[in-house]
PDB file of N, CA and C in Angstrom:
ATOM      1  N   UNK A   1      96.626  76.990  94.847  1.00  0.00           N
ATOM      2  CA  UNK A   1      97.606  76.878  95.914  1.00  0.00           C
ATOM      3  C   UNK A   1      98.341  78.198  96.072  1.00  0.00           C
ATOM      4  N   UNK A   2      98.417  78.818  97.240  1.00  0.00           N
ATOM      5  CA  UNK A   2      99.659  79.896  97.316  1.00  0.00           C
ATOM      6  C   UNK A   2     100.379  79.700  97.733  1.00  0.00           C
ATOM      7  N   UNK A   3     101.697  80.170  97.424  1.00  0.00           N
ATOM      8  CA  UNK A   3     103.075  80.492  96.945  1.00  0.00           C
ATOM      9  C   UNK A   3     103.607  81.570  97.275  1.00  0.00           C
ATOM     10  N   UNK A   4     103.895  81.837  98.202  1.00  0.00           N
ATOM     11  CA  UNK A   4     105.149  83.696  97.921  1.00  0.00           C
ATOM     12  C   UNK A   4     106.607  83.210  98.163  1.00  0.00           C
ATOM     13  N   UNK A   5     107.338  83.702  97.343  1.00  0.00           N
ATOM     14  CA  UNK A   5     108.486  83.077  96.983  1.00  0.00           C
ATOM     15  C   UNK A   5     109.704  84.935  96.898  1.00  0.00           C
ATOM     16  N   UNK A   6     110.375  84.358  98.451  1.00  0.00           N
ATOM     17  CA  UNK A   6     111.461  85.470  98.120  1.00  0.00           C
ATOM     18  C   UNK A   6     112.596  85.329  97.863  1.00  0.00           C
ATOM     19  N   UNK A   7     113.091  86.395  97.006  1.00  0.00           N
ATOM     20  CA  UNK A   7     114.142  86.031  96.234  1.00  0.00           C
ATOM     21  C   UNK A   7     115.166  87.460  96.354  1.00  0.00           C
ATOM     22  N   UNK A   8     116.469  87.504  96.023  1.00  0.00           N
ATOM     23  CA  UNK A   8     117.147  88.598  96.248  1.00  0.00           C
ATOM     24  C   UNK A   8     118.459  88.918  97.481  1.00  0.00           C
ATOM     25  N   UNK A   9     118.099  87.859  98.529  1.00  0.00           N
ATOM     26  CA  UNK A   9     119.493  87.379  99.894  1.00  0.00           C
ATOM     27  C   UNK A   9     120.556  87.889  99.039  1.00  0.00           C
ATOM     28  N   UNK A  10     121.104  88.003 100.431  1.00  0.00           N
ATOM     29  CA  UNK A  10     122.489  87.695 100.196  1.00  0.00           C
ATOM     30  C   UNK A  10     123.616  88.481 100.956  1.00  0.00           C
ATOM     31  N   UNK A  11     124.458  88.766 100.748  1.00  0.00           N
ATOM     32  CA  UNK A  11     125.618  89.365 101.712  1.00  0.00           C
ATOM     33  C   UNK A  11     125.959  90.790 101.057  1.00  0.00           C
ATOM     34  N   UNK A  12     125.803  91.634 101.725  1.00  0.00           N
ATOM     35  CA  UNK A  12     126.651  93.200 101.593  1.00  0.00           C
ATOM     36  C   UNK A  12     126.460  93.949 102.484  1.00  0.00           C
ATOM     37  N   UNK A  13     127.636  94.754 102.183  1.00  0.00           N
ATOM     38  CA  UNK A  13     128.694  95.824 102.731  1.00  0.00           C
ATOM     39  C   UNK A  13     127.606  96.450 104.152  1.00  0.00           C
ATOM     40  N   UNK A  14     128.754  96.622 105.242  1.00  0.00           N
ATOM     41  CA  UNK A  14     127.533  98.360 105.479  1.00  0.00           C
ATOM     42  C   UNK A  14     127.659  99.311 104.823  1.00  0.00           C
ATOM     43  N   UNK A  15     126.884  99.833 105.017  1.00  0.00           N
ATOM     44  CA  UNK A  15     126.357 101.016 104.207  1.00  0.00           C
ATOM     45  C   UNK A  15     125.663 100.712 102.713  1.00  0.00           C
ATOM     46  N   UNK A  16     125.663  99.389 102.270  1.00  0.00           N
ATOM     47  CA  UNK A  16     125.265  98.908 101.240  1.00  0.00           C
ATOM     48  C   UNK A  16     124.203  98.659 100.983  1.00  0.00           C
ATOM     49  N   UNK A  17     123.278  98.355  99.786  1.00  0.00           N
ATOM     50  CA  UNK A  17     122.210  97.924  99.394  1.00  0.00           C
ATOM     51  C   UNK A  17     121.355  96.415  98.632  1.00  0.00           C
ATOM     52  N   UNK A  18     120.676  96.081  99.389  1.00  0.00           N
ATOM     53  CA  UNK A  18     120.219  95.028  98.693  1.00  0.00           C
ATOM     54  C   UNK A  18     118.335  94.967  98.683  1.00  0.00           C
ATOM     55  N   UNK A  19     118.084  94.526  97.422  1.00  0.00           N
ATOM     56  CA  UNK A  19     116.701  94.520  97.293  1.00  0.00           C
ATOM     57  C   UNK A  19     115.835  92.804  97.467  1.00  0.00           C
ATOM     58  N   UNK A  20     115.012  92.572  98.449  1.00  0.00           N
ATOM     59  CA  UNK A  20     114.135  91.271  98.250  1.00  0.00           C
ATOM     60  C   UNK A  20     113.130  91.834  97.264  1.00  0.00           C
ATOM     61  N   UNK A  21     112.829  90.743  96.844  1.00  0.00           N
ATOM     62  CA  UNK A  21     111.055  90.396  95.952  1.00  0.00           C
ATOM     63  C   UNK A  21     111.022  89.528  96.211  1.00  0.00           C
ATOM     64  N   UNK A  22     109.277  89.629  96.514  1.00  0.00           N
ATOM     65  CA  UNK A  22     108.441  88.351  96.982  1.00  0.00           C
ATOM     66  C   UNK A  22     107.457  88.475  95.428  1.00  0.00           C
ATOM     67  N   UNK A  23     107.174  87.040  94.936  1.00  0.00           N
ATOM     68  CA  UNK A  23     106.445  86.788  94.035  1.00  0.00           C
ATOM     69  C   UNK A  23     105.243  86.145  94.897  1.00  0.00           C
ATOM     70  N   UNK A  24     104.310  86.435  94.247  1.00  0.00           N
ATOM     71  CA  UNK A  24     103.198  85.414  94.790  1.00  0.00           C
ATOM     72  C   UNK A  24     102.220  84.937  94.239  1.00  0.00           C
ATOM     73  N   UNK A  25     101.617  83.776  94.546  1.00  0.00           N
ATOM     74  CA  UNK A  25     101.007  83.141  93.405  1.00  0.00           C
ATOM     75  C   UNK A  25      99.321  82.792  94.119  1.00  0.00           C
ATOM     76  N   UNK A  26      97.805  82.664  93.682  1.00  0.00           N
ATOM     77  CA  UNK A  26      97.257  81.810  94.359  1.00  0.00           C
ATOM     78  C   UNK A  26      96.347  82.864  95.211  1.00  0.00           C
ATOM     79  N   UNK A  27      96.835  83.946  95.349  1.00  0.00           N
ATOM     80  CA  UNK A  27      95.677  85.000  95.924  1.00  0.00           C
ATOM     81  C   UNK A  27      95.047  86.260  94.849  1.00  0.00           C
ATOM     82  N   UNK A  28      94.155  86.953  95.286  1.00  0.00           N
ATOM     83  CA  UNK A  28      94.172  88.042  94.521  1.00  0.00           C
ATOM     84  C   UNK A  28      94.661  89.337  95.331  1.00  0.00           C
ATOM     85  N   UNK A  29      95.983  89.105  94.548  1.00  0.00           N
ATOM     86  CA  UNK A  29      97.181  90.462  95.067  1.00  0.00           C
ATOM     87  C   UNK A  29      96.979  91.303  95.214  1.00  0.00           C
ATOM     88  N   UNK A  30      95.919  92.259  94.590  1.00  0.00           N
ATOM     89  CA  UNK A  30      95.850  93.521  94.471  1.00  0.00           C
ATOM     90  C   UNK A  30      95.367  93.938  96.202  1.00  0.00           C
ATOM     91  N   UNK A  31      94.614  92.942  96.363  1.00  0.00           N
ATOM     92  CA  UNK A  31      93.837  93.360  97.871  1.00  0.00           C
ATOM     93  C   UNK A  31      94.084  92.757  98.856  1.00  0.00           C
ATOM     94  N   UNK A  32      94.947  91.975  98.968  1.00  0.00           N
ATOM     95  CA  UNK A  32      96.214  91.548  99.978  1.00  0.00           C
ATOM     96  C   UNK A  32      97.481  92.627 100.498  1.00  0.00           C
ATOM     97  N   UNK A  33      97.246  92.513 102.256  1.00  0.00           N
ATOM     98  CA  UNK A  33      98.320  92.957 102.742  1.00  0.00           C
ATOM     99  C   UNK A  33      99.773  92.491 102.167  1.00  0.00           C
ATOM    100  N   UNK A  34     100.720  93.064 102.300  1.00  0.00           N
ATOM    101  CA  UNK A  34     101.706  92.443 101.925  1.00  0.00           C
ATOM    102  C   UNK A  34     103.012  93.141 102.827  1.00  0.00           C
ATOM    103  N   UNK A  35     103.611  92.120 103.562  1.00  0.00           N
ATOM    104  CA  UNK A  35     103.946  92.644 105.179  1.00  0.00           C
ATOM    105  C   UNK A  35     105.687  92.094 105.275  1.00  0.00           C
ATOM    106  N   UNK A  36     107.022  92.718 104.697  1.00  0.00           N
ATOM    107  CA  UNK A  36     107.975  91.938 105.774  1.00  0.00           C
ATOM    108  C   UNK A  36     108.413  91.502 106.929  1.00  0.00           C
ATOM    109  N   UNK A  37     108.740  90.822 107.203  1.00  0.00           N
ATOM    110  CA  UNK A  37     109.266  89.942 108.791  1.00  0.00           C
ATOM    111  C   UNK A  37     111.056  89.706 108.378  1.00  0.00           C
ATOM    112  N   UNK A  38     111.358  89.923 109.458  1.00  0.00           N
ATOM    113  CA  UNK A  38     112.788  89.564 109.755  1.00  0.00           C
ATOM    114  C   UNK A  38     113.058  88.655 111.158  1.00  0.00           C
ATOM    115  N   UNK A  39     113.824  87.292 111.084  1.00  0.00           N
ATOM    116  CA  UNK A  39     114.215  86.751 112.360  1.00  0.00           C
ATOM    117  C   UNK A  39     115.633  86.474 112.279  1.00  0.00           C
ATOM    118  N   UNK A  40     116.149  86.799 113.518  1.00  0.00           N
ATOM    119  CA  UNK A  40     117.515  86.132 113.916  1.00  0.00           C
ATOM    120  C   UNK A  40     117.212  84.995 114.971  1.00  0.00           C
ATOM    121  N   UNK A  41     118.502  84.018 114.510  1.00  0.00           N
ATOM    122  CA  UNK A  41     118.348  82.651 115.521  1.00  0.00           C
ATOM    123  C   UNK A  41     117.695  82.858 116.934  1.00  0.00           C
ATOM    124  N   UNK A  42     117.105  82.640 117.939  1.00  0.00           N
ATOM    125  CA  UNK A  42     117.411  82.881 118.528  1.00  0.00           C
ATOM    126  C   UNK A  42     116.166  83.811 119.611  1.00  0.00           C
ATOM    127  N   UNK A  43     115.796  84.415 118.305  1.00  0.00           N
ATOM    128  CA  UNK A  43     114.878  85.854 118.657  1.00  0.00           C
ATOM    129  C   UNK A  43     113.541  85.711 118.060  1.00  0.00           C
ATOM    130  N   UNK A  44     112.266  86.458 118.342  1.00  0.00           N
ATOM    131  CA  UNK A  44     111.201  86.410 117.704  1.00  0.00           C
ATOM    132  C   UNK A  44     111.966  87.184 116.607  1.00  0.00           C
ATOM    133  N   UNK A  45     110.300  86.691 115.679  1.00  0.00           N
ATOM    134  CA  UNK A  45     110.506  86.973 114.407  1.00  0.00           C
ATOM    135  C   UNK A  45     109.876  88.730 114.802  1.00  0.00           C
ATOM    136  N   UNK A  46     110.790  89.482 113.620  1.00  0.00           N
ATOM    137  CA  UNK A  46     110.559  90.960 114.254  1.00  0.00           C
ATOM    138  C   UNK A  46     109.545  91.575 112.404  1.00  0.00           C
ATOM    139  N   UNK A  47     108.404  92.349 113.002  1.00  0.00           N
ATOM    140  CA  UNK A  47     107.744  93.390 111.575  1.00  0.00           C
ATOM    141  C   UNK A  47     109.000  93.847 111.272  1.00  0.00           C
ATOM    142  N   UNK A  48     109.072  94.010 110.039  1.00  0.00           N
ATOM    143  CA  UNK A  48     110.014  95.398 109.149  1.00  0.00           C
ATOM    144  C   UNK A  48     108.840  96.209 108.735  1.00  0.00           C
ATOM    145  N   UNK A  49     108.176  96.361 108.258  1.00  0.00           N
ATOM    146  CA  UNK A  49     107.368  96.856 107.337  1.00  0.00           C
ATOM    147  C   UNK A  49     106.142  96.318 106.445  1.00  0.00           C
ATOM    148  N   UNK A  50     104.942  96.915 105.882  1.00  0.00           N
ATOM    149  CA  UNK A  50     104.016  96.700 105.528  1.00  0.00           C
ATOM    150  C   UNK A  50     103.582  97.364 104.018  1.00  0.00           C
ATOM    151  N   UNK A  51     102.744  96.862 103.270  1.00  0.00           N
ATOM    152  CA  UNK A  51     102.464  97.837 101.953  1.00  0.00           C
ATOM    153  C   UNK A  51     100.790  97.404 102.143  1.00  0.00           C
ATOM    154  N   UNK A  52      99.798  97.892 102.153  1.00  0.00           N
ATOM    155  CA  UNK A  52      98.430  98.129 101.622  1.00  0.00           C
ATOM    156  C   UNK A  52      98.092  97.773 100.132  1.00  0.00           C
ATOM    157  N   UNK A  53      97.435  97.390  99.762  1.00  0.00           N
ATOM    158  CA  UNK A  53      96.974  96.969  98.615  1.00  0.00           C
ATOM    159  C   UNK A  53      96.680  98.218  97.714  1.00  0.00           C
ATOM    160  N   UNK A  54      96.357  99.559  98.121  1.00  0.00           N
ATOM    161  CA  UNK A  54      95.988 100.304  97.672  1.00  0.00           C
ATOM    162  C   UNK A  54      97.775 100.955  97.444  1.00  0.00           C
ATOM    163  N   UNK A  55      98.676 100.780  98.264  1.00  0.00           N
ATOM    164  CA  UNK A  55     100.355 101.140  98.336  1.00  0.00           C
ATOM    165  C   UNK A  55     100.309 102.021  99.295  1.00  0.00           C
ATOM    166  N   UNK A  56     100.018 102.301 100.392  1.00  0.00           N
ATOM    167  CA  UNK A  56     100.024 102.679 101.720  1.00  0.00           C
ATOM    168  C   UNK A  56     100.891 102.211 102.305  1.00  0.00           C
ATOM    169  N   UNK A  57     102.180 102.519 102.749  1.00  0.00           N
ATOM    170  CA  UNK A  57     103.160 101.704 103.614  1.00  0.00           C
ATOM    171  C   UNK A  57     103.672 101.648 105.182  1.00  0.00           C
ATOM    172  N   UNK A  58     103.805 101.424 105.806  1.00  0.00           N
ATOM    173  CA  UNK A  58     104.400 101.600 106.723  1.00  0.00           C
ATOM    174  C   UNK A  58     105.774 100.971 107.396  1.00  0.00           C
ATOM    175  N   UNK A  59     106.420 101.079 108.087  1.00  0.00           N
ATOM    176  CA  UNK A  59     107.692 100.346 108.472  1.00  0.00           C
ATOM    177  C   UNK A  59     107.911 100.323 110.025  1.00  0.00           C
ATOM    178  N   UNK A  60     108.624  99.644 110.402  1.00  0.00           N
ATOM    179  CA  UNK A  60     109.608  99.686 112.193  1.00  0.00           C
ATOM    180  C   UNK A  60     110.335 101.073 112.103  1.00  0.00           C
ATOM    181  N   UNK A  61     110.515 101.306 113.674  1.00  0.00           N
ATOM    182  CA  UNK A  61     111.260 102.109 113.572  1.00  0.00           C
ATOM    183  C   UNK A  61     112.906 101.928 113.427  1.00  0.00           C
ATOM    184  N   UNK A  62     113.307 100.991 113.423  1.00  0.00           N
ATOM    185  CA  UNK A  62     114.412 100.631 113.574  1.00  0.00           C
ATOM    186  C   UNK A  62     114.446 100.590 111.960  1.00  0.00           C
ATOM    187  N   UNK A  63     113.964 100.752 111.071  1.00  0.00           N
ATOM    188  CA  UNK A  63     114.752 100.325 109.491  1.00  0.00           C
ATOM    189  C   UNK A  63     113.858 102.105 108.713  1.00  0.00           C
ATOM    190  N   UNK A  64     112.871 102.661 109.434  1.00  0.00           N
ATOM    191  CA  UNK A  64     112.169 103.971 108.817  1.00  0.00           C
ATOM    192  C   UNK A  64     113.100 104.685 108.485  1.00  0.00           C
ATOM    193  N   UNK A  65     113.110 104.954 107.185  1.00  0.00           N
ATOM    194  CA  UNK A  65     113.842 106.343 106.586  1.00  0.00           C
ATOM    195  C   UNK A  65     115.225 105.482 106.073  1.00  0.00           C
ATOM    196  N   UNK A  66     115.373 103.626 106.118  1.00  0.00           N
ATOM    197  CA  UNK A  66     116.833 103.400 105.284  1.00  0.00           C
ATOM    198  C   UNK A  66     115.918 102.194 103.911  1.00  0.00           C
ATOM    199  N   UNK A  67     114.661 101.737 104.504  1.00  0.00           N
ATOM    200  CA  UNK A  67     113.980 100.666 103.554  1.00  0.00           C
ATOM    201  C   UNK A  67     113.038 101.296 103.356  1.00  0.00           C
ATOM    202  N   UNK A  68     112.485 100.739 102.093  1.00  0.00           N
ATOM    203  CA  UNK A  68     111.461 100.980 101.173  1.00  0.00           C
ATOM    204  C   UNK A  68     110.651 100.091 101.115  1.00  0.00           C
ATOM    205  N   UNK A  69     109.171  99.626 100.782  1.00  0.00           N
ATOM    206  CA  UNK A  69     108.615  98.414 100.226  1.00  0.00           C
ATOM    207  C   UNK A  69     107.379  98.990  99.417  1.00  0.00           C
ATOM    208  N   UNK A  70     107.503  98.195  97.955  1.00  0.00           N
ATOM    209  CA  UNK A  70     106.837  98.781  97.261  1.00  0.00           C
ATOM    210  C   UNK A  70     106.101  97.676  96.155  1.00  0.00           C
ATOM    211  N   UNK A  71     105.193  97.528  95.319  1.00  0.00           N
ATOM    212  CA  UNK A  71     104.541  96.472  94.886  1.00  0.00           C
ATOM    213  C   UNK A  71     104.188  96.788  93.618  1.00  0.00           C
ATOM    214  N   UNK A  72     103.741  96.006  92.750  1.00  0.00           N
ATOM    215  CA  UNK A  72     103.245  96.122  91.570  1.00  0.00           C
ATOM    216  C   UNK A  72     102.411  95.454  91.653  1.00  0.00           C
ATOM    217  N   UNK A  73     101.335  95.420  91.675  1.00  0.00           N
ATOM    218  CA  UNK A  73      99.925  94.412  91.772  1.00  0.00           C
ATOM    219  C   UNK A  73      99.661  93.949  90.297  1.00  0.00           C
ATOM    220  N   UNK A  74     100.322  94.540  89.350  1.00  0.00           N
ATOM    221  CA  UNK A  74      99.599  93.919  87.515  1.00  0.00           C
ATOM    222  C   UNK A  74     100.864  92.852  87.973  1.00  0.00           C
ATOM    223  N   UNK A  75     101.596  92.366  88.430  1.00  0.00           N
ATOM    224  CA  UNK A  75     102.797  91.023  88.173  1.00  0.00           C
ATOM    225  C   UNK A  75     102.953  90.806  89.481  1.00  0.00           C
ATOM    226  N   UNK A  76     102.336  91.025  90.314  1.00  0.00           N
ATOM    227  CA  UNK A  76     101.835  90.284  91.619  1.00  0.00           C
ATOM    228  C   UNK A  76     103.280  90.386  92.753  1.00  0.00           C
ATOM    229  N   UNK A  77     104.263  91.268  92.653  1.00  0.00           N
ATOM    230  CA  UNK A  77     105.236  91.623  93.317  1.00  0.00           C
ATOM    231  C   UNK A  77     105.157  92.355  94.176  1.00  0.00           C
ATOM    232  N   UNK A  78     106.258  92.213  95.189  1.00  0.00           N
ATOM    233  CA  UNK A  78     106.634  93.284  96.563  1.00  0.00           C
ATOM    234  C   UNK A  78     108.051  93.251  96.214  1.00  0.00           C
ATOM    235  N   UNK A  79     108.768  94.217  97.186  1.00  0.00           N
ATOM    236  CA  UNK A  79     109.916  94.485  96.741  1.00  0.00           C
ATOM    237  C   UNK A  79     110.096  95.338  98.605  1.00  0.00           C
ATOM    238  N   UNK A  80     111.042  94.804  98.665  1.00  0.00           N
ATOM    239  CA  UNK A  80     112.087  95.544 100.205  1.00  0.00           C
ATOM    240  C   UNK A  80     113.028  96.070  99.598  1.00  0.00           C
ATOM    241  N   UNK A  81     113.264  97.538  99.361  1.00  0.00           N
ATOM    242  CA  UNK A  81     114.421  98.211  98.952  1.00  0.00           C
ATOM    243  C   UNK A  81     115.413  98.653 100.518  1.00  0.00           C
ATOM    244  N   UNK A  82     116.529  97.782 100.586  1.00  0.00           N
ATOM    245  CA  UNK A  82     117.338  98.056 102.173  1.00  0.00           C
ATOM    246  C   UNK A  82     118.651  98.780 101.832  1.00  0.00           C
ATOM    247  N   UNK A  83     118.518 100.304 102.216  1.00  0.00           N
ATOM    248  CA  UNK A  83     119.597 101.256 102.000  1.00  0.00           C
ATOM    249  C   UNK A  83     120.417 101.746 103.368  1.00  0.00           C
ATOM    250  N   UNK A  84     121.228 101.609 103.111  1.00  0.00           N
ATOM    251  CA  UNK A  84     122.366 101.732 104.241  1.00  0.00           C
ATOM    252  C   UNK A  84     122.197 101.162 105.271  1.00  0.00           C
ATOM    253  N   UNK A  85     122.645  99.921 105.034  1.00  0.00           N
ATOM    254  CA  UNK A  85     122.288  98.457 105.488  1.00  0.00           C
ATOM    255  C   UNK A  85     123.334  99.039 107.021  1.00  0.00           C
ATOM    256  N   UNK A  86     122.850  97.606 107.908  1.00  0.00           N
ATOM    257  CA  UNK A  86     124.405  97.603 109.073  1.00  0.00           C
ATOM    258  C   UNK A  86     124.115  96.355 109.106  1.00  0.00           C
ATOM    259  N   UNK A  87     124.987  95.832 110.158  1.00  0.00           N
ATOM    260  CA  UNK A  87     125.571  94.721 110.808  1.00  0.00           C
ATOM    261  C   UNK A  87     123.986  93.975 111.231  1.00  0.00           C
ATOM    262  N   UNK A  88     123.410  95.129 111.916  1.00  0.00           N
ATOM    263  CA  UNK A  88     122.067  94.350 112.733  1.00  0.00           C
ATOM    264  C   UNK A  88     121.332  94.058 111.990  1.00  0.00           C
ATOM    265  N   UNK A  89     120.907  94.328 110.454  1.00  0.00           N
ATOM    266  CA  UNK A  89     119.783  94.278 109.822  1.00  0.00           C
ATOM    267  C   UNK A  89     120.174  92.673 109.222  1.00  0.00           C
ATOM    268  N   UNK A  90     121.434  91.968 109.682  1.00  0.00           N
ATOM    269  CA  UNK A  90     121.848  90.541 109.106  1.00  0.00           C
ATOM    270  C   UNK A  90     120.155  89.694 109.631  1.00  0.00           C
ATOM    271  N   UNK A  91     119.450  88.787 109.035  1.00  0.00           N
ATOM    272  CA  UNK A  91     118.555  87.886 109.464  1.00  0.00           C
ATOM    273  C   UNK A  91     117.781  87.298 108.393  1.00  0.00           C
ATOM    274  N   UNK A  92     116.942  85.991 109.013  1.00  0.00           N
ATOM    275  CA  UNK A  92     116.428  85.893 107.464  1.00  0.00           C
ATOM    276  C   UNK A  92     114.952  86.808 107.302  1.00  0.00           C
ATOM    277  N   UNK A  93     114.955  87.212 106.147  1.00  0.00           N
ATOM    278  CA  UNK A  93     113.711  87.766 106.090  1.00  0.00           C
ATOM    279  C   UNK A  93     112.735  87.233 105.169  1.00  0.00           C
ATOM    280  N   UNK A  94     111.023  87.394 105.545  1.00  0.00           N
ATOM    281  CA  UNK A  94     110.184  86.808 105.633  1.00  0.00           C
ATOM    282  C   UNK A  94     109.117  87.647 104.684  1.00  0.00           C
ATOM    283  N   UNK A  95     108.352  86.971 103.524  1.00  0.00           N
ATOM    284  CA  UNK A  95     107.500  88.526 102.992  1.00  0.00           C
ATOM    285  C   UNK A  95     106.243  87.172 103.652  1.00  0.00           C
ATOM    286  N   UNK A  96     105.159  88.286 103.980  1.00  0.00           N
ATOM    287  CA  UNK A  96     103.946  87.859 104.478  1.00  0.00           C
ATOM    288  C   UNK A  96     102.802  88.698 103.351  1.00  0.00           C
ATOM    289  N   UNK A  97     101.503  87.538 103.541  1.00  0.00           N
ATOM    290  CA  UNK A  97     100.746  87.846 102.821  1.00  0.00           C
ATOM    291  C   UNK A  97      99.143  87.780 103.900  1.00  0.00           C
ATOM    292  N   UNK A  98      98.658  88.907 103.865  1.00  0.00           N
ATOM    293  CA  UNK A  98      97.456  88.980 104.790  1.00  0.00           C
ATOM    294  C   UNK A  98      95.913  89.638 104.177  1.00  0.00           C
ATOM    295  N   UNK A  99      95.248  88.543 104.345  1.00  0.00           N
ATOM    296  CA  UNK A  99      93.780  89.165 104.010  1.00  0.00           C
ATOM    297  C   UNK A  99      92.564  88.542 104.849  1.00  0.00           C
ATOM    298  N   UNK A 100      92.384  89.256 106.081  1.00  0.00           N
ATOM    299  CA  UNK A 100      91.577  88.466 106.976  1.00  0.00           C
ATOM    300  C   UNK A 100      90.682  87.947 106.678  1.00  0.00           C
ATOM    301  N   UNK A 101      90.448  86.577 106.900  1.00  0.00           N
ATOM    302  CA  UNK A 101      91.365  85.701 108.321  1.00  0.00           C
ATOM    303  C   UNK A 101      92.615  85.211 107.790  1.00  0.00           C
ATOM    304  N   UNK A 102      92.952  85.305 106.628  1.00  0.00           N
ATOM    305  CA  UNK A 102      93.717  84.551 106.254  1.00  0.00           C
ATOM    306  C   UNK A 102      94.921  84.732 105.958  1.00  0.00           C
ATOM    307  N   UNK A 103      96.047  84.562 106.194  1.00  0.00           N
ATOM    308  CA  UNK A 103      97.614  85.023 106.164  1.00  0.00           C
ATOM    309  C   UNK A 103      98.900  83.921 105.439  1.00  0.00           C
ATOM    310  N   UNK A 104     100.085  83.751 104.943  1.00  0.00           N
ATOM    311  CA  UNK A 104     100.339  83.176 104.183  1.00  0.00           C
ATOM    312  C   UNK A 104     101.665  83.631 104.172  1.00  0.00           C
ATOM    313  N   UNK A 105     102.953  82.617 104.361  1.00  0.00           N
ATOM    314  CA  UNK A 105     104.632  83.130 104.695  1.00  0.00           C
ATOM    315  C   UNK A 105     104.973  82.504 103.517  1.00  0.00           C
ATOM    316  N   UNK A 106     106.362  83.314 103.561  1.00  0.00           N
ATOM    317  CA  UNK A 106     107.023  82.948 101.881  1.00  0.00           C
ATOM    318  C   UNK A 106     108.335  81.513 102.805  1.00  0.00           C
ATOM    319  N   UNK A 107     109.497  81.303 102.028  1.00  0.00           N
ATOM    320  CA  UNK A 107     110.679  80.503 103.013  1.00  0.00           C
ATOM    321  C   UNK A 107     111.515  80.905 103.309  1.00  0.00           C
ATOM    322  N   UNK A 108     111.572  82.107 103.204  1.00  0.00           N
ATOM    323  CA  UNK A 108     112.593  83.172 104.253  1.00  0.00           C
ATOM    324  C   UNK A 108     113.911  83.204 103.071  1.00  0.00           C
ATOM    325  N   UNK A 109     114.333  84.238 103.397  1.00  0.00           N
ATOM    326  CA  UNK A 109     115.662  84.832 102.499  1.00  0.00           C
ATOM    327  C   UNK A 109     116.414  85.617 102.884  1.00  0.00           C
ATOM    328  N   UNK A 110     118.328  84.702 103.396  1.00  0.00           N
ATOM    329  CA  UNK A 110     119.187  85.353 104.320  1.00  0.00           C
ATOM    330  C   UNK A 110     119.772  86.502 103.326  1.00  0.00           C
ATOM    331  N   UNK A 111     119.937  87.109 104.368  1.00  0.00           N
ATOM    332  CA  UNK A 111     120.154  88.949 104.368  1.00  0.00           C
ATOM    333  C   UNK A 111     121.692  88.896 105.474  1.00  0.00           C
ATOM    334  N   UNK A 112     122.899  89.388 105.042  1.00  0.00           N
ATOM    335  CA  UNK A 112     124.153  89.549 105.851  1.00  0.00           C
ATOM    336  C   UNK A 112     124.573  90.456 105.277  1.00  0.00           C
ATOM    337  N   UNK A 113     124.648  91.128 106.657  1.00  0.00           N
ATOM    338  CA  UNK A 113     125.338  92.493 106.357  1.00  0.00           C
ATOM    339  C   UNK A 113     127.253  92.630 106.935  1.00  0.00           C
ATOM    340  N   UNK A 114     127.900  92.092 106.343  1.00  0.00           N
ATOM    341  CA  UNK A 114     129.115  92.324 107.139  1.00  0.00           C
ATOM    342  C   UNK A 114     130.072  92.906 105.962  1.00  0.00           C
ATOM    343  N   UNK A 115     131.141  93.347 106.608  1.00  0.00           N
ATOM    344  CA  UNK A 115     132.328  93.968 105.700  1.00  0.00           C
ATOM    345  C   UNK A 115     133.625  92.436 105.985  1.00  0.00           C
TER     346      UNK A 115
END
């Protein structure tokens, strides 16, 4: 059965930092995409960013150059490092798991950014 399970929400500052991890269980990680999503009420669900199995990353432009995402494939982790957070980056966010055809969402984990 798979499982990606994120963990790490929660509320801070602007200009502040907070890190998700997605665990995942049930695939073989190493060669799985491994992709964040962010949604606010309201709105499609928006890409943040992507990691390659090999650790190739990419991101939105709206978060390039303040988040990170990075993985350990021996303990089957991803990780969203979010540095100098704002107001807009508040939503829940989503780690995705992709290996065509097949794709796989974690249960989302709120992210608030307010002072």
């Amino acid at each position: 059965q798979v499982q990606l399970v994120e963990s790490g929400g929660g509320l801070a500052q602007p200009g502040g930092s907070l890190t998700l991890s997605c665990a995942a269980a049930g695939i073989d990680f190493s060669i799985w995409g491994m992709d964040w999503f962010r949604q606010v009420p309201g709105k499609q669900r928006e890409w943040v960013g992507g990691i390659e199995g090999a650790g190739s990353s990419k991101y939105a432009d709206s978060v390039k150059g303040r988040f990170t995402i990075s993985r350990e494939n021996a303990r089957n982790l991803v990780y969203l490092q979010m540095d100098s957070l704002k107001p807009e980056d508040t939503a829940v966010y989503y780690c995705n798991g992709n290996h065509y055809p097949n794709e796989y969402w974690g249960q989302g984990t709120q992210v608030t950014v307010s002072s």
